[in-house]
Protein backbone atom coordinates (compact mmCIF):
# COMPACT_ATOMS: atom_id res chain seq x y z
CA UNK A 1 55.97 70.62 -133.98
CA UNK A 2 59.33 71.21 -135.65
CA UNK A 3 60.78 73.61 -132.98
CA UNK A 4 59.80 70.28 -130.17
CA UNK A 5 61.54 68.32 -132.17
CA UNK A 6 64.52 70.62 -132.32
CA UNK A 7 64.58 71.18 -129.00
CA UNK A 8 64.95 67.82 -128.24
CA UNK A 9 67.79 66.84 -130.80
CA UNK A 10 69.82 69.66 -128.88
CA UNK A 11 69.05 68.38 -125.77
CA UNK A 12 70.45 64.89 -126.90
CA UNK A 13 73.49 66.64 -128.18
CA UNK A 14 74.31 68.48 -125.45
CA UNK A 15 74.42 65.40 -123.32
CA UNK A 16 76.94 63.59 -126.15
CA UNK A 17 80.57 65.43 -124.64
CA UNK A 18 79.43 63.73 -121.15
CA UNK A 19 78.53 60.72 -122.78
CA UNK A 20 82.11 60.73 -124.58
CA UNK A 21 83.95 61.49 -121.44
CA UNK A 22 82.32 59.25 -119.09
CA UNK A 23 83.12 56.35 -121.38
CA UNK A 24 86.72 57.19 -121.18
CA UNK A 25 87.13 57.41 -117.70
CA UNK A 26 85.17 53.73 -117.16
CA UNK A 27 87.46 52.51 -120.04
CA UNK A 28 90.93 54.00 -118.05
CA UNK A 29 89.56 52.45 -114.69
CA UNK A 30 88.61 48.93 -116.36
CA UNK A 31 92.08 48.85 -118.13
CA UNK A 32 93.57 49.46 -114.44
CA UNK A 33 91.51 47.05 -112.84
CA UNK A 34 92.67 44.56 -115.78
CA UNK A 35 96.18 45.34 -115.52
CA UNK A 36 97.25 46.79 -112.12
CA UNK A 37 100.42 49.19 -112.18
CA UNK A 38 103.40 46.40 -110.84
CA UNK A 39 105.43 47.27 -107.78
CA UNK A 40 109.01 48.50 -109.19
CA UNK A 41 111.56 45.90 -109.42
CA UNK A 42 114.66 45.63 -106.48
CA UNK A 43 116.69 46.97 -109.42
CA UNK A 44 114.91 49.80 -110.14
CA UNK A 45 115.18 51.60 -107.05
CA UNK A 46 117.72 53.93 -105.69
CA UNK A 47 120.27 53.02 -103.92
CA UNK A 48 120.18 53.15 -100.10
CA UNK A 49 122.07 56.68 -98.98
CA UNK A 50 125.24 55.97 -97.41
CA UNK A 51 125.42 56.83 -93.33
């Protein structure tokens, strides 16, 4: 009975890094749905190259 019960407390575990890093990568793409990345602004770019 205990080794079941082991077992199955290491399988949760093992499943907790994927858990962890699937949360992070919904949190980046809701925070860039939420706040799109802005086109730069006319003064920002380069100058045009002379002819």
């Amino acid at each position: 009975m205990a080794s079941v019960l082991l077992f199955a407390v290491k399988g949760l575990l093992d499943q907790v890094p994927d858990v962890i890093e699937s949360a992070g990568r919904a949190r980046d793409s809701w925070q860039r749905f939420r706040q799109p990345e802005l086109p730069p602004r006319p003064d920002d770019e380069e100058p045009p190259m002379a002819a």
